[in-house]
C-alpha atoms as a PDB file:
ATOM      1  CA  UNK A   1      56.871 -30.133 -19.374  1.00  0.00           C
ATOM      2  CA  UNK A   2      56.865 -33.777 -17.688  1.00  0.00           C
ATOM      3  CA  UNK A   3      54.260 -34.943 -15.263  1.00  0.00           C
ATOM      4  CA  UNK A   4      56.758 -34.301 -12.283  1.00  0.00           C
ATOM      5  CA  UNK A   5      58.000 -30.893 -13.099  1.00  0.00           C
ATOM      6  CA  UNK A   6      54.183 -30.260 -13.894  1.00  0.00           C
ATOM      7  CA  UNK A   7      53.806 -31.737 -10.236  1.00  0.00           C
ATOM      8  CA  UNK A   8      56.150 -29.622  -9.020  1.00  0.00           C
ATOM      9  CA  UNK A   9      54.866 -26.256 -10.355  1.00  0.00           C
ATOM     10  CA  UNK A  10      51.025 -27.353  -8.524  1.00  0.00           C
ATOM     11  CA  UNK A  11      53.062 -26.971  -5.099  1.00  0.00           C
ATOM     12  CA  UNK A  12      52.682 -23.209  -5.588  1.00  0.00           C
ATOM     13  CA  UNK A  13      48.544 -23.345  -6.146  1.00  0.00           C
ATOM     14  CA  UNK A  14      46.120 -23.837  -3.130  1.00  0.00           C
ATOM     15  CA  UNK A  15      42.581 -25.668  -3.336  1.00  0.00           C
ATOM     16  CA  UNK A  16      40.587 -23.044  -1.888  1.00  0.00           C
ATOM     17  CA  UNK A  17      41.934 -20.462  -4.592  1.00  0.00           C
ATOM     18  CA  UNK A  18      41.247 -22.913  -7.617  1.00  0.00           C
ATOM     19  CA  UNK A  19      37.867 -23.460  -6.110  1.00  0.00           C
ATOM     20  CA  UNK A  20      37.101 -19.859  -5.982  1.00  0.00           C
ATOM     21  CA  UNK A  21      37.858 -19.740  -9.794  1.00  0.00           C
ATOM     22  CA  UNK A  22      34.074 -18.153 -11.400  1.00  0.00           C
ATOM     23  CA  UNK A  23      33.926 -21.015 -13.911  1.00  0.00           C
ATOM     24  CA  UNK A  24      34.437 -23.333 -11.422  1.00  0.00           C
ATOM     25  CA  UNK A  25      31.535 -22.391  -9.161  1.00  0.00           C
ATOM     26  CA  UNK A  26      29.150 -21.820 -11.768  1.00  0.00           C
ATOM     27  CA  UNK A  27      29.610 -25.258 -13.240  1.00  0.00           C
ATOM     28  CA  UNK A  28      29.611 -27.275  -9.577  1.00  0.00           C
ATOM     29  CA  UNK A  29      26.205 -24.850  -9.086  1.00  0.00           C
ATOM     30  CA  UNK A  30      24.700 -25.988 -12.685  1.00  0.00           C
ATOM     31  CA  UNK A  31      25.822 -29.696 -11.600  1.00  0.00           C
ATOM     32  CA  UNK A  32      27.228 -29.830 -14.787  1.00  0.00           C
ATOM     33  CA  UNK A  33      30.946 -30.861 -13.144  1.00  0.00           C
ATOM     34  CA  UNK A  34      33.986 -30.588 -15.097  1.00  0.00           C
ATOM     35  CA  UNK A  35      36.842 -32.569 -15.792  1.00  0.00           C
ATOM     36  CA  UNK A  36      40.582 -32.523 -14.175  1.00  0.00           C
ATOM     37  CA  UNK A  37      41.573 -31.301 -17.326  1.00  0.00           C
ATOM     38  CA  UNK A  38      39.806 -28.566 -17.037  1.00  0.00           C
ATOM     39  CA  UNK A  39      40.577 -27.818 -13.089  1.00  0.00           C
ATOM     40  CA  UNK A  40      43.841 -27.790 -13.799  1.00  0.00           C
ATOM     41  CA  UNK A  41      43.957 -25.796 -16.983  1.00  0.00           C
ATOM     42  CA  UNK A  42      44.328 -22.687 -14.510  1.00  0.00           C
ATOM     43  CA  UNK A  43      47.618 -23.909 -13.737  1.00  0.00           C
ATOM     44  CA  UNK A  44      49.253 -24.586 -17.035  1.00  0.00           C
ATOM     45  CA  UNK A  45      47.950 -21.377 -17.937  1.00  0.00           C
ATOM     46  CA  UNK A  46      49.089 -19.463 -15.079  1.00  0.00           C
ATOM     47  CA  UNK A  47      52.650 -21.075 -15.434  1.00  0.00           C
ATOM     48  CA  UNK A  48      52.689 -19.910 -19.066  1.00  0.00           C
ATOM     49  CA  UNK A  49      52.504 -16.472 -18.157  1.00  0.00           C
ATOM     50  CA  UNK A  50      54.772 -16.939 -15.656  1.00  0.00           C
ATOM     51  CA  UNK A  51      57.547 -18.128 -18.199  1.00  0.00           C
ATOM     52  CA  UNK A  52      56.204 -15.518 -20.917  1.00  0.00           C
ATOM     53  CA  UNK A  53      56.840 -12.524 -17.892  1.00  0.00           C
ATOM     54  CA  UNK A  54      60.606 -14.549 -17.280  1.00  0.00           C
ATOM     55  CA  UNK A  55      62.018 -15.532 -20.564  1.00  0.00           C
ATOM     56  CA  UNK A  56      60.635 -12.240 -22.643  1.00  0.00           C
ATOM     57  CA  UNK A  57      59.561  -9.747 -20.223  1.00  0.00           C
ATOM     58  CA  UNK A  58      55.610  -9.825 -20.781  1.00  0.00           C
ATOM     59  CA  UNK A  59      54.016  -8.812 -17.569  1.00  0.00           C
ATOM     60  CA  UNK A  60      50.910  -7.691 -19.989  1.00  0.00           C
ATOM     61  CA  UNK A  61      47.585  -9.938 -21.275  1.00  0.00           C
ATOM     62  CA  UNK A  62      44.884  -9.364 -23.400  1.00  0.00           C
ATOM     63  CA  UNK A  63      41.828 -11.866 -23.819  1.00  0.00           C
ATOM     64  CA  UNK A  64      38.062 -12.383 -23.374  1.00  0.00           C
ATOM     65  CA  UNK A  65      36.475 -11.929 -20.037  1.00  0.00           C
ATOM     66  CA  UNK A  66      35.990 -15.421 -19.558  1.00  0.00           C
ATOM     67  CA  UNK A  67      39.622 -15.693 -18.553  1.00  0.00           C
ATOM     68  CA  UNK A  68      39.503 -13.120 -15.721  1.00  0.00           C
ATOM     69  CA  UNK A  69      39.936 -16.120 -13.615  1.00  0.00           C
ATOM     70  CA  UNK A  70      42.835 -17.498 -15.184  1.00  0.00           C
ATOM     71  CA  UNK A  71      44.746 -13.927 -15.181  1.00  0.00           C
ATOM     72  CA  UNK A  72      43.626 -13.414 -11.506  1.00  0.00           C
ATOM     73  CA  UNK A  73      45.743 -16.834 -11.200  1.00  0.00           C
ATOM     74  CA  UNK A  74      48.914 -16.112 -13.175  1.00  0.00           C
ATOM     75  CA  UNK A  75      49.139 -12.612 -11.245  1.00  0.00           C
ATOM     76  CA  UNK A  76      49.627 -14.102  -8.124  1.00  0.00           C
ATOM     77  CA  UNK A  77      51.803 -16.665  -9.226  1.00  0.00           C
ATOM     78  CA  UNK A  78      54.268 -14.606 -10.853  1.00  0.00           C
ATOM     79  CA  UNK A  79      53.947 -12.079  -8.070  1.00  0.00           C
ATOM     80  CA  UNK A  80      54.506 -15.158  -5.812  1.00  0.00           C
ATOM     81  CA  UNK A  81      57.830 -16.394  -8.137  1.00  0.00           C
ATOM     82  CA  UNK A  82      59.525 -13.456  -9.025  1.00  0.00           C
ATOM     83  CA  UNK A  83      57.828 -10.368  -6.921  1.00  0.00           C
ATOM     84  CA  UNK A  84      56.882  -8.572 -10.080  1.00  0.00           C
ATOM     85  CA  UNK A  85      53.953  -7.211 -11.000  1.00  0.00           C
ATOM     86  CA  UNK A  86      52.259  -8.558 -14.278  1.00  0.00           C
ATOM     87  CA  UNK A  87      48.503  -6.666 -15.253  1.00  0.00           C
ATOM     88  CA  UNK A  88      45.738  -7.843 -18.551  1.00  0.00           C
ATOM     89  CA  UNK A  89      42.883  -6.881 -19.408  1.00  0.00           C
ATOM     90  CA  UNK A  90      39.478  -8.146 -20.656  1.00  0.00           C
ATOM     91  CA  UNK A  91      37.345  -7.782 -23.551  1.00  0.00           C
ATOM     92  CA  UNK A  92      34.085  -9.089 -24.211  1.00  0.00           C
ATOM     93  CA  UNK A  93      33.517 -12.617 -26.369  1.00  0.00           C
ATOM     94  CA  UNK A  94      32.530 -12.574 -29.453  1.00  0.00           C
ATOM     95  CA  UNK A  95      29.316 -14.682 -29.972  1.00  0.00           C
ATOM     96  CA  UNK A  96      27.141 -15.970 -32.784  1.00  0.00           C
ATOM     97  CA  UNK A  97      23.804 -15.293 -33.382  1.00  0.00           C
ATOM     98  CA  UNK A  98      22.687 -18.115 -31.166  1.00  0.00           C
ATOM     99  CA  UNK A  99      25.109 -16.306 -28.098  1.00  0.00           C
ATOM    100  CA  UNK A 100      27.440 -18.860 -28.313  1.00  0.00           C
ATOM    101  CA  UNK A 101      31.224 -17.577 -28.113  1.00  0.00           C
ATOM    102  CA  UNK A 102      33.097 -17.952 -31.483  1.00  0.00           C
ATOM    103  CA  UNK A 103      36.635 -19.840 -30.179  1.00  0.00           C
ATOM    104  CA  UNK A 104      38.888 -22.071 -32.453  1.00  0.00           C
ATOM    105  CA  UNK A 105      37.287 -24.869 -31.407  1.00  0.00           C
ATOM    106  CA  UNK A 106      33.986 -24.035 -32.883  1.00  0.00           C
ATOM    107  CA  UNK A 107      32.426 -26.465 -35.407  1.00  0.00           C
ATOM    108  CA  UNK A 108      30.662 -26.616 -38.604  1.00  0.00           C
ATOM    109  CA  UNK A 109      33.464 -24.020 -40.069  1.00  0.00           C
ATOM    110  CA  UNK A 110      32.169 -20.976 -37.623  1.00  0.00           C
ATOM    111  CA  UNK A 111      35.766 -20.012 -37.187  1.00  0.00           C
ATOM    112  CA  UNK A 112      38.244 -18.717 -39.449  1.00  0.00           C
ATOM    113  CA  UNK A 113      42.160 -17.888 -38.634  1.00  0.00           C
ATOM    114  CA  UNK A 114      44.173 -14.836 -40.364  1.00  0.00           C
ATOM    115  CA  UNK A 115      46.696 -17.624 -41.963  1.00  0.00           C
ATOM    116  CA  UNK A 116      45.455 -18.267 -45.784  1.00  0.00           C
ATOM    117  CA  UNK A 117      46.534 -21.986 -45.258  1.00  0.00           C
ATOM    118  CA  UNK A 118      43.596 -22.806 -42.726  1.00  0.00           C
ATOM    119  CA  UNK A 119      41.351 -20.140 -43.781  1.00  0.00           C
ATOM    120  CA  UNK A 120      41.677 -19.029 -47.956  1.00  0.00           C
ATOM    121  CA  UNK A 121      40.664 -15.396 -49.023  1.00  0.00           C
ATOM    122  CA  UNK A 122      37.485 -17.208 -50.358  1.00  0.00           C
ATOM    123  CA  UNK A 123      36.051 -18.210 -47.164  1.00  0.00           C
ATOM    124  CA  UNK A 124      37.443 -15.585 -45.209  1.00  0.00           C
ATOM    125  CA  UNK A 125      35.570 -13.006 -47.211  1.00  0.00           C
ATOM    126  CA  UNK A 126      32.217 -15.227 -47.018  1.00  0.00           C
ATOM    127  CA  UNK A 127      32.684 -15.494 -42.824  1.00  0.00           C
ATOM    128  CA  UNK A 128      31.969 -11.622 -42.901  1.00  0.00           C
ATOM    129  CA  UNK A 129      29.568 -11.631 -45.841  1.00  0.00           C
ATOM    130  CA  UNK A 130      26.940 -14.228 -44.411  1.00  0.00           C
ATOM    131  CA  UNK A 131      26.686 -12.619 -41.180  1.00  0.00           C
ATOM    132  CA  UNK A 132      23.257 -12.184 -40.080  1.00  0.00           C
ATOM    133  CA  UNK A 133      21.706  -8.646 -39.496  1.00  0.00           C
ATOM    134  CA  UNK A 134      21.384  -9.060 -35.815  1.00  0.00           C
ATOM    135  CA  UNK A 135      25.354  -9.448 -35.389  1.00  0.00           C
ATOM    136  CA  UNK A 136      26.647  -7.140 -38.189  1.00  0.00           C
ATOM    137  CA  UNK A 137      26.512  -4.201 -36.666  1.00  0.00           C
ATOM    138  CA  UNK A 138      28.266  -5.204 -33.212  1.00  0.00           C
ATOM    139  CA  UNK A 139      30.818  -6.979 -35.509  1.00  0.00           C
ATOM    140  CA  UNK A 140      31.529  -3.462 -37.540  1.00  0.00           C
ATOM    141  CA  UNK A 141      31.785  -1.339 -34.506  1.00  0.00           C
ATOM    142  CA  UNK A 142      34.256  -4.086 -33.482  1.00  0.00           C
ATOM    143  CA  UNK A 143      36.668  -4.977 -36.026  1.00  0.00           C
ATOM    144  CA  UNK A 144      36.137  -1.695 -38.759  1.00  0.00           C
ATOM    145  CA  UNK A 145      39.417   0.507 -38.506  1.00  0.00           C
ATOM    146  CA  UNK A 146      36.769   3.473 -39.999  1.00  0.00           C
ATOM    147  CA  UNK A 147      35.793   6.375 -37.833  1.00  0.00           C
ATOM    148  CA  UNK A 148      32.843   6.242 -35.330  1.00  0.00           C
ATOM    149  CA  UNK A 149      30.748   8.522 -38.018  1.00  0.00           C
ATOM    150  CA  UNK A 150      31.162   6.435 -40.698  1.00  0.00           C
ATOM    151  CA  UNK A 151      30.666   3.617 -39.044  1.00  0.00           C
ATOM    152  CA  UNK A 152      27.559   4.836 -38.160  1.00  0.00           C
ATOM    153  CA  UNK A 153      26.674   6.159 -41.757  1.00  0.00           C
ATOM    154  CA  UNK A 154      26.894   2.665 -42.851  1.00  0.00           C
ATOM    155  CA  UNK A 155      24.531   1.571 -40.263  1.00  0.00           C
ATOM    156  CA  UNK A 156      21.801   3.889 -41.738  1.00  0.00           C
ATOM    157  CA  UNK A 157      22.431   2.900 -45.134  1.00  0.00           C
ATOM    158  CA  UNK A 158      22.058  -0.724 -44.600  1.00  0.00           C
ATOM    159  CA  UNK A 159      18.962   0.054 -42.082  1.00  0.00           C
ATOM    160  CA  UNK A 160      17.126   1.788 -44.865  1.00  0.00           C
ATOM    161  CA  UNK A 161      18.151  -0.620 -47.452  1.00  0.00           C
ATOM    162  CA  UNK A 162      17.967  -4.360 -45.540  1.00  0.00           C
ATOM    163  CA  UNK A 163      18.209  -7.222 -47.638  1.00  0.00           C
ATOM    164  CA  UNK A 164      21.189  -5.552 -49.532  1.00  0.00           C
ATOM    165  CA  UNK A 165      23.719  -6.701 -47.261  1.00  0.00           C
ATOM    166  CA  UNK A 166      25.320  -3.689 -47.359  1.00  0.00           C
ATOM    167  CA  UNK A 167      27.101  -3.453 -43.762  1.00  0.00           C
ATOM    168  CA  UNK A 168      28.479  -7.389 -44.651  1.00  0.00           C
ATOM    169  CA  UNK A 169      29.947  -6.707 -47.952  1.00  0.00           C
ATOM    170  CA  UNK A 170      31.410  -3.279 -46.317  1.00  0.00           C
ATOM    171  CA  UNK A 171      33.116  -5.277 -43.600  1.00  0.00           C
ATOM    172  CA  UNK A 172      34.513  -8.277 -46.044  1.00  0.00           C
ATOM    173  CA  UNK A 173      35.761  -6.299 -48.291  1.00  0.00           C
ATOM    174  CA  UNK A 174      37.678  -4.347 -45.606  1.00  0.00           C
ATOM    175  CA  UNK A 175      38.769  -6.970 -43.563  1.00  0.00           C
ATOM    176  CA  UNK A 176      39.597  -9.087 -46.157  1.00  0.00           C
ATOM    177  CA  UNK A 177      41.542  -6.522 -47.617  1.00  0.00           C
ATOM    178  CA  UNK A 178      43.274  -5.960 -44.317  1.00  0.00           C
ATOM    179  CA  UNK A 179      44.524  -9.411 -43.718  1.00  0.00           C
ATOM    180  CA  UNK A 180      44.887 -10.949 -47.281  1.00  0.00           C
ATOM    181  CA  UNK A 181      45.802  -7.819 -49.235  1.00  0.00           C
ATOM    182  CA  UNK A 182      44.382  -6.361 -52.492  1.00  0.00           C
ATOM    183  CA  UNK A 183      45.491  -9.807 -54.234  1.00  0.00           C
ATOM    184  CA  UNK A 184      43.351 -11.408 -51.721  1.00  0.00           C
ATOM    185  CA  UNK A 185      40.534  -9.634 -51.405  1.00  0.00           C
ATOM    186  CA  UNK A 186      40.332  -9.695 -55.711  1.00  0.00           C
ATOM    187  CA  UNK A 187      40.349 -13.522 -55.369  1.00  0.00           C
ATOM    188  CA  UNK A 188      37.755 -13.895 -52.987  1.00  0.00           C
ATOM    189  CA  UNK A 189      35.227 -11.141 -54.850  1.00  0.00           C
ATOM    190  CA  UNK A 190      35.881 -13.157 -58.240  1.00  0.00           C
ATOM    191  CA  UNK A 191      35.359 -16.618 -56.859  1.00  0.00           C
ATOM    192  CA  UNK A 192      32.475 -15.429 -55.029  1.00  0.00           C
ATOM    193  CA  UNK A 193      30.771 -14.254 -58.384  1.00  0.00           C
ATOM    194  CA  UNK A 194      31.207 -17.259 -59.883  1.00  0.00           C
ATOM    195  CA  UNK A 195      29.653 -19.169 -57.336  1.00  0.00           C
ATOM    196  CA  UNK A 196      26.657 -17.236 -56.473  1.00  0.00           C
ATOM    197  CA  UNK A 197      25.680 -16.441 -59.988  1.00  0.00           C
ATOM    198  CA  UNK A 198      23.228 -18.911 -60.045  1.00  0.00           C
ATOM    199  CA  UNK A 199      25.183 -20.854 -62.588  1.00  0.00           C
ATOM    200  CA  UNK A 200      28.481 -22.591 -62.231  1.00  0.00           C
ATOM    201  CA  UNK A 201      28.890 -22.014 -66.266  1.00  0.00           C
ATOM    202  CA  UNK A 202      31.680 -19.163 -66.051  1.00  0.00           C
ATOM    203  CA  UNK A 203      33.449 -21.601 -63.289  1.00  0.00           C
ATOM    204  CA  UNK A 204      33.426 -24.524 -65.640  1.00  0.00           C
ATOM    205  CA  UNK A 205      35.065 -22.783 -69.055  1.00  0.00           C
ATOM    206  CA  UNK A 206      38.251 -22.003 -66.468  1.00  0.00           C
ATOM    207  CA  UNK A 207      40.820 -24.190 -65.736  1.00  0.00           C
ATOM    208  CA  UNK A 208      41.728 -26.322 -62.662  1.00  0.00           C
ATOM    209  CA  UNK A 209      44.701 -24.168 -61.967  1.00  0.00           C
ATOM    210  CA  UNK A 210      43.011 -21.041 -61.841  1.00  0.00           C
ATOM    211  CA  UNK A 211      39.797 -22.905 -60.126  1.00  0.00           C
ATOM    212  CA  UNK A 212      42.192 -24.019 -57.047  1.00  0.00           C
ATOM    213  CA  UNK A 213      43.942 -20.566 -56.748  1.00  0.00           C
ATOM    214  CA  UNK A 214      40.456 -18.905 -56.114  1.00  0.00           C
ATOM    215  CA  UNK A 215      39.683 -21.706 -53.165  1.00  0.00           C
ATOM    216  CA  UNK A 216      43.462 -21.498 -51.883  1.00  0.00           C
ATOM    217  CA  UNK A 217      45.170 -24.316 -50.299  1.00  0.00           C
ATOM    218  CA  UNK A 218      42.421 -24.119 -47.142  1.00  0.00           C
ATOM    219  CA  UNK A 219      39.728 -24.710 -48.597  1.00  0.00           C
ATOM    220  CA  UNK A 220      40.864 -27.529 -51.557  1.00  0.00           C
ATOM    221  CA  UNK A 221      40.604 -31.381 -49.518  1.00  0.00           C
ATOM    222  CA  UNK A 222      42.594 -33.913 -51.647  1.00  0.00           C
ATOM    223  CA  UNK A 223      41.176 -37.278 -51.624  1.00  0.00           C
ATOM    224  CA  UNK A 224      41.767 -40.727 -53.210  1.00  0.00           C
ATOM    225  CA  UNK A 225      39.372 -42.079 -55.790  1.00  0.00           C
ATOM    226  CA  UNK A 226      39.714 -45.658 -54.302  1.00  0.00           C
ATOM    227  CA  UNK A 227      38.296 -44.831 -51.086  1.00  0.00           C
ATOM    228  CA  UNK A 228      34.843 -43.635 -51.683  1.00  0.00           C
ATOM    229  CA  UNK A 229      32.056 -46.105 -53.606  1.00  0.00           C
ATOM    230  CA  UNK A 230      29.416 -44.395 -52.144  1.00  0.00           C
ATOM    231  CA  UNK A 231      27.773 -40.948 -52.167  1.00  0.00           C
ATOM    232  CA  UNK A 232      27.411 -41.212 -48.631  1.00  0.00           C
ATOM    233  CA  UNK A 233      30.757 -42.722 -47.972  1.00  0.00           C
ATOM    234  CA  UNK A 234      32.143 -39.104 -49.388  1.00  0.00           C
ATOM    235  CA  UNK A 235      29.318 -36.768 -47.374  1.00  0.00           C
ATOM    236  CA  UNK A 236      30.739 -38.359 -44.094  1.00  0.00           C
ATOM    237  CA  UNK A 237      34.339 -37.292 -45.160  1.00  0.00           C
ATOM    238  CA  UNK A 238      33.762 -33.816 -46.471  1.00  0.00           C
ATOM    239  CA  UNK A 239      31.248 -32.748 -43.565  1.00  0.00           C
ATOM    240  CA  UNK A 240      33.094 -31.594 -40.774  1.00  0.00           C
ATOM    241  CA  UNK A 241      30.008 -31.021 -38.441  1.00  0.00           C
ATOM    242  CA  UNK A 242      28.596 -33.330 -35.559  1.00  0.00           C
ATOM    243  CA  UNK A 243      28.333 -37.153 -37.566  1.00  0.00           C
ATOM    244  CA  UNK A 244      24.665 -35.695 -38.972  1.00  0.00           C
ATOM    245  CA  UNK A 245      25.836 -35.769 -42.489  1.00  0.00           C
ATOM    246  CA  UNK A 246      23.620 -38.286 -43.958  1.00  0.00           C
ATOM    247  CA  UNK A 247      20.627 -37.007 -42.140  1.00  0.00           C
ATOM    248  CA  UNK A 248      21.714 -33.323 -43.890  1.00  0.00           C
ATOM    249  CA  UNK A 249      21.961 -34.917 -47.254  1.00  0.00           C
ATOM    250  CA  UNK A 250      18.336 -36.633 -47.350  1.00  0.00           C
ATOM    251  CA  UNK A 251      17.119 -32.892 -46.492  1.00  0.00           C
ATOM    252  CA  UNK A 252      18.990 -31.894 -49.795  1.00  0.00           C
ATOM    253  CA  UNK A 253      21.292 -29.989 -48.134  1.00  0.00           C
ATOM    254  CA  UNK A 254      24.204 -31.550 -50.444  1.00  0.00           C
ATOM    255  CA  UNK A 255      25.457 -30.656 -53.612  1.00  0.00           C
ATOM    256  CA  UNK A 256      27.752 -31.442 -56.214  1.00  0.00           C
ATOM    257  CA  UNK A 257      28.570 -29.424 -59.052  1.00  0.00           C
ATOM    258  CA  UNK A 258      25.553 -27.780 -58.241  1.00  0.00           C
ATOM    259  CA  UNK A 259      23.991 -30.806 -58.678  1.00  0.00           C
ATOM    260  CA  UNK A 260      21.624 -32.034 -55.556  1.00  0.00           C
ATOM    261  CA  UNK A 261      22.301 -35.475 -54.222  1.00  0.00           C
ATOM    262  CA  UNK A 262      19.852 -37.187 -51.484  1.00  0.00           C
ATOM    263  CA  UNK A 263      20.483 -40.803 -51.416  1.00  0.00           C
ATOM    264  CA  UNK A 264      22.921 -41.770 -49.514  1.00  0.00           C
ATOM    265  CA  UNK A 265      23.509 -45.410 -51.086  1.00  0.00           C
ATOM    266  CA  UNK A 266      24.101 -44.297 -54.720  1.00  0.00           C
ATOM    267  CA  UNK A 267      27.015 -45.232 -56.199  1.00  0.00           C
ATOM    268  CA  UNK A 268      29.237 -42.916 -57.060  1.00  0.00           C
ATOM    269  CA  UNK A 269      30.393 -41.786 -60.968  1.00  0.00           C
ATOM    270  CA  UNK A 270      33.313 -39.906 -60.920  1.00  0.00           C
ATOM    271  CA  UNK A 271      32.131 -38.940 -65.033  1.00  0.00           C
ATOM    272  CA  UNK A 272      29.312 -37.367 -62.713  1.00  0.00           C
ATOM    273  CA  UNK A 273      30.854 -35.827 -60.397  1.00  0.00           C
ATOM    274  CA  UNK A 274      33.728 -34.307 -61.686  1.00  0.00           C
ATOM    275  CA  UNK A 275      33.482 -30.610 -62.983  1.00  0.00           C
ATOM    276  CA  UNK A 276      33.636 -31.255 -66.519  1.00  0.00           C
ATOM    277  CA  UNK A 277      36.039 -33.212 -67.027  1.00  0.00           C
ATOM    278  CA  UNK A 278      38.761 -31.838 -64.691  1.00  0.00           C
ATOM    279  CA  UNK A 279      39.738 -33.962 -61.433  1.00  0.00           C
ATOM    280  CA  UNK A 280      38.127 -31.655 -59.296  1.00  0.00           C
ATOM    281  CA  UNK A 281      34.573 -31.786 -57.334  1.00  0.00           C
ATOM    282  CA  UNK A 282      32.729 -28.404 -56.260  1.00  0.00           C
ATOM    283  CA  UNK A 283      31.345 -29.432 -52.963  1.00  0.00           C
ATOM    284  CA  UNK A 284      28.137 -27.208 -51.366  1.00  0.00           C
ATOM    285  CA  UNK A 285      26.189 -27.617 -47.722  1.00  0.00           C
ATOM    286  CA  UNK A 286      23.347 -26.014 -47.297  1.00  0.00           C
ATOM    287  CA  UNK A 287      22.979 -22.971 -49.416  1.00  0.00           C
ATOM    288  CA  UNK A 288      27.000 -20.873 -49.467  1.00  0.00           C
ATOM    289  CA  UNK A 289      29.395 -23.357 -47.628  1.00  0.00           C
ATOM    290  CA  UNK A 290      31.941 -24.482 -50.527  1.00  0.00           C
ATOM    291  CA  UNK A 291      34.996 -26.035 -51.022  1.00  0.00           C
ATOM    292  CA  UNK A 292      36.763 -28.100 -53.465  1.00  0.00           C
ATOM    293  CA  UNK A 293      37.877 -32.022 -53.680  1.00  0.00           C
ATOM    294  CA  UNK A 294      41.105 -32.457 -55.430  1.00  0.00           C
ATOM    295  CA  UNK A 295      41.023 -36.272 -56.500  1.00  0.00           C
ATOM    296  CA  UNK A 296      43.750 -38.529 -56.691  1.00  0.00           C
ATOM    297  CA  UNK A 297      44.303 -41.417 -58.233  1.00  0.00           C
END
């Protein structure tokens, strides 16, 4: 769309209505403000709709409740454009344990997509199985294609039996299953073993092929030797949080083949560094977050 047909389309909005918009009162309330970006997001999305309900014939929306707004918006414009009426519906957000709504635009790797190459098997599979007790249960009841009473029969087991993780392995295995397939979900149990045995020993006799397959194309970064002198240099690439990596790394919260690195400044050996040999680097934050550097060069 160009700037004037976007002009064009904002002939069909009033102020007052965009005003009236929840998220827009709440945030001039908080004095928090927002950006025109933002204001105007109503629009684009409302004129997406619109062209959804004319080109294909969708008149129907699903998403979170945060977008009642939004849909409010795109009702009366199509209603207003083609004298049809459109209808969606809201859910509630999923949040983490903090409260804080899970969206793709959620850092430090707190999202995950259904298409293996942005999200493998591997880490797919961990999303579910590191879930903290106080969200496992709301997640079950909300993804889990089983029946209310077994539902709820896993709920009792993993009450009685906390610690065991029972309720997050139920719902990895199943979702994982569900989106990646048998295949998948085989993968992403095996590579998990190896990892969380305590000992990277079974993960070192197997080769880089089969290494890479169980980490998928998501979750294997290729980088060039050339680029990186410095320990530090390569925890500021391969940390995709908020800039804290070197602060994260002093802590200890970086490791390397298993092996712990806290200083920043040391140079690096790729003899080191490299998993036995094989041009590959097994990368861990904090205590489960892997992936795997595929070097170059």
């Amino acid at each position: 769309m160009s700037s004037i047909r976007f002009l064009e389309v904002c002939r069909d909005f009033r102020l007052g209505d965009m005003l009236r918009l929840g998220m827009v009162k709440s945030r001039m309330r908080d004095g928090s403000g927002l950006s025109c970006t933002e204001f105007l997001y109503q629009i684009l999305q409302s004129y997406d709709w619109y062209r959804l309900s004319r080109d294909y014939n969708c008149h129907f929306q699903i998403g979170g409740n945060d977008q009642l707004g939004h849909f409010d918006a795109g009702y009366d414009y199509i209603k207003r454009k083609t004298g049809k009426i459109s209808a969606s519906i809201c859910l509630p957000l999923l949040t983490d344990a903090q409260g804080k709504k899970l969206s793709k635009t959620s850092k430090e790797h707190s999202n995950i997509w259904l298409d293996e190459r942005k999200t493998s098997p591997f880490t797919f599979y961990q999303y579910f199985r590191q879930k903290p007790d106080s969200v496992i249960i709301p997640l079950l009841k909300h993804f889990s294609l089983q029946t209310i009473e077994e539902i709820e029969e896993i709920e009792r087991e993993h009450q009685a039996n906390l610690g065991k993780w029972i309720a997050q392995e139920k719902l990895a295995e199943e979702l994982t299953k569900l989106v990646h397939g048998s295949n998948g979900l085989k993968i992403a149990k095996q590579c998990s073993k190896m990892l969380f045995s305590d000992s990277l020993s079974e993960l070192r006799k197997m080769p880089t092929s089969f290494i890479e397959e169980q980490f998928g194309t998501a979750s294997v970064q290729q980088l060039f030797r050339s680029r990186f002198s410095t320990i530090g240099e390569l925890a500021d690439k391969v940390h995709s949080g908020d800039g804290s990596s070197i602060n994260k790394m002093k802590t200890g919260a970086l490791k390397l083949n298993g092996i712990q690195f806290t200083n920043p400044d040391e140079v690096i050996d790729f003899d080191k560094i490299c998993l036995n040999g094989k041009n590959i680097t097994l990368v861990c934050w904090g205590k489960r977050k892997y992936h795997l550097i595929k070097w170059i060069g």
